[in-house]
Protein backbone atom coordinates (compact mmCIF):
# COMPACT_ATOMS: atom_id res chain seq x y z
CA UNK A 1 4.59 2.77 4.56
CA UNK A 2 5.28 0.79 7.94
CA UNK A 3 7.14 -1.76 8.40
CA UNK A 4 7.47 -3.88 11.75
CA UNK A 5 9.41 -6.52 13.07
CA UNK A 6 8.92 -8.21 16.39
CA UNK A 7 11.19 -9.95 19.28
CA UNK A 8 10.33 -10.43 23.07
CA UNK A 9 10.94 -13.19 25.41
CA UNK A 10 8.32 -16.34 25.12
CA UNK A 11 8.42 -17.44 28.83
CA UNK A 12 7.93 -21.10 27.74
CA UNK A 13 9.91 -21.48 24.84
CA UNK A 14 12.19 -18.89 25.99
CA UNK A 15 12.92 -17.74 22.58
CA UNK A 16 13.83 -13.59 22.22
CA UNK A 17 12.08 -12.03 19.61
CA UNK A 18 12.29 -7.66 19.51
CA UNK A 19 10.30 -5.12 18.21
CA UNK A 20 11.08 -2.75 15.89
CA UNK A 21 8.67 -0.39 13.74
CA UNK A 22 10.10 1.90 10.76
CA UNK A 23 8.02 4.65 8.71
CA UNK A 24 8.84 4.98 5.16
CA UNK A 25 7.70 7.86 2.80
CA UNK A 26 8.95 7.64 -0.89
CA UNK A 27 9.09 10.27 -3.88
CA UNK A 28 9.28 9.69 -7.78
CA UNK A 29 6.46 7.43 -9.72
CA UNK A 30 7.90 4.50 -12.23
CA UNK A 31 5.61 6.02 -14.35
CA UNK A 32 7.26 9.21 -14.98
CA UNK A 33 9.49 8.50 -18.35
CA UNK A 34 11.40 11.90 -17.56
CA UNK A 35 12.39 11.22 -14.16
CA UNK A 36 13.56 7.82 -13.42
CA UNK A 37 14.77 8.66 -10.08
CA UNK A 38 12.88 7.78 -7.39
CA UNK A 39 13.94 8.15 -3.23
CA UNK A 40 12.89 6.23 -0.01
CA UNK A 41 13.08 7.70 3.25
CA UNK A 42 12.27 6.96 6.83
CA UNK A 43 13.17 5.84 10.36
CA UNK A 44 13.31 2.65 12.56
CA UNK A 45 13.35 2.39 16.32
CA UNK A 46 11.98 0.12 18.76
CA UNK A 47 8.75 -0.14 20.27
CA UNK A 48 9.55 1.99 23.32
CA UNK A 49 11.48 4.48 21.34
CA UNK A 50 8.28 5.08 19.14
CA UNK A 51 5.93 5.45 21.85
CA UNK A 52 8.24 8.26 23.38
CA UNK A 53 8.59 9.90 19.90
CA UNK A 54 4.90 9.91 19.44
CA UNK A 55 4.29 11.36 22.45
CA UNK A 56 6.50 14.40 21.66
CA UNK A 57 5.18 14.38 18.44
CA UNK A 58 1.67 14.97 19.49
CA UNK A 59 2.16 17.72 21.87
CA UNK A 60 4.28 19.66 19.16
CA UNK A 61 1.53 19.60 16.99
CA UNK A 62 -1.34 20.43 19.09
CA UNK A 63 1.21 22.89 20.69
CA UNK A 64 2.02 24.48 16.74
CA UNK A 65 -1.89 23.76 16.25
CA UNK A 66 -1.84 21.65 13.39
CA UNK A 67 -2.86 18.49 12.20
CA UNK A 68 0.55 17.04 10.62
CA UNK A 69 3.80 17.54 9.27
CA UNK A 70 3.81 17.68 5.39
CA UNK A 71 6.94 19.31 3.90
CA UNK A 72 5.20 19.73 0.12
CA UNK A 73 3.07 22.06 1.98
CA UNK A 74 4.42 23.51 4.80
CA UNK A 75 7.92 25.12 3.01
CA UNK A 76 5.34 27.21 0.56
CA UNK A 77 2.98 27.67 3.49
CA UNK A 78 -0.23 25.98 1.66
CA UNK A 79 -3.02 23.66 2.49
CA UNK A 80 -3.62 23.82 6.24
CA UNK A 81 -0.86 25.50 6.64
CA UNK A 82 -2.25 29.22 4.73
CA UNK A 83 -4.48 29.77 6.84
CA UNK A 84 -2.24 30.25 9.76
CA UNK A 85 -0.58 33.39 8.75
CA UNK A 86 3.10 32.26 9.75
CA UNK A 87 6.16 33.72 8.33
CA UNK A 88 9.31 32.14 7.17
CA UNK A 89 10.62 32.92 10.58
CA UNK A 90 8.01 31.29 12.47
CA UNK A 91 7.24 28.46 9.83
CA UNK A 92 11.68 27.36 10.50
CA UNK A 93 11.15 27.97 14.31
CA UNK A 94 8.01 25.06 14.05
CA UNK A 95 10.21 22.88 11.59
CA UNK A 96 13.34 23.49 14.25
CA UNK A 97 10.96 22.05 16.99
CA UNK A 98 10.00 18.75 15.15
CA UNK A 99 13.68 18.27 14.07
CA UNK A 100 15.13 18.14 17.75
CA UNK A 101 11.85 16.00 18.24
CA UNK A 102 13.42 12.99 15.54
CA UNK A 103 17.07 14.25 17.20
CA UNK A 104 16.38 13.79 20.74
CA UNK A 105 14.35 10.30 20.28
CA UNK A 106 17.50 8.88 18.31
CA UNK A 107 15.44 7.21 15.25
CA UNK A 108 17.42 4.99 13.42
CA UNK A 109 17.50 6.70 9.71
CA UNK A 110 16.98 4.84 6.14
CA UNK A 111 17.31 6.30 2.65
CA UNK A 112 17.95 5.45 -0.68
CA UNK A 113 17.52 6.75 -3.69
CA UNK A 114 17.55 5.16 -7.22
CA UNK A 115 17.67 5.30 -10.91
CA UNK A 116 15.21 2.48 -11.76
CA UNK A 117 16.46 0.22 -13.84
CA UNK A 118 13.20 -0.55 -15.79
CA UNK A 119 9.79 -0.79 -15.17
CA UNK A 120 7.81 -2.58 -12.74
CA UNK A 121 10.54 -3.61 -10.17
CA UNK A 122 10.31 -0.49 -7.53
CA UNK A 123 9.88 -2.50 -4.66
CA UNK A 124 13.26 -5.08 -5.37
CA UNK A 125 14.85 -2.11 -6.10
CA UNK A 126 14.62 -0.24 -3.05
CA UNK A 127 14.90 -3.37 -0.83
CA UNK A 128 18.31 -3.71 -2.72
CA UNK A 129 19.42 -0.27 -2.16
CA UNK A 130 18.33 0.16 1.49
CA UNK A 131 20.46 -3.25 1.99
CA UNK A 132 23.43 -2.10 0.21
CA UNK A 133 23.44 1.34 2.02
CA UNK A 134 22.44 0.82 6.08
């Protein structure tokens, strides 16, 4: 999910508007009766912030030589990930890298997690939660 808010400076109205960009990835399904839990995670930073971060981003990965970062298959070394023979030592070394990445280009961090309530209202839920806790 990405979510975006602009502001800049309209030279003839001279109204400020910023902008700001966040990346959300959630867990959990409302339609798993045994698990009501569900979790939202992501960061927001401005424009500037997120150009620098992708930049740094993309050389880790071509550097690592790999297409992504995707922890459901990268902590049991599957999907594109098999085929490139690492070990544990070398798979936390990579992780390591991309952590210092989100470290050093100060992302602004969001997270909730949440029993829902009922069905259907995900969405309210997590705008609630996310409100209540940054």
């Amino acid at each position: 999910m990405v979510s975006r808010i602009e502001f800049f400076v309209d030279d003839e109205t001279r109204k400020w508007e910023i902008v700001i960009a966040g990346f959300f990835d959630d867990s959990g399904k409302e339609s798993e009766t045994t698990n009501p839990y569900v979790c939202i995670a992501g960061y927001a930073a401005s424009g500037r912030t997120w150009n620098y971060f992708n930049e740094l981003w993309a050389e880790a990965l071509f550097r690592n030589d790999i297409s992504w970062i995707h922890m459901k298959d990268l902590m049991p070394m599957q999907g594109e990930y098999k085929q490139l023979k690492w070990d544990i030592k070398k798979r936390n070394e990579v992780l390591s890298e991309f952590t210092n990445i989100i470290k050093a280009t100060a992302l602004e961090r969001m997270d909730c997690g949440k029993q829902l309530k009922k069905q259907g209202s995900t969405a309210k839920q997590f705008g609630e939660c996310l409100t209540e806790r940054n």
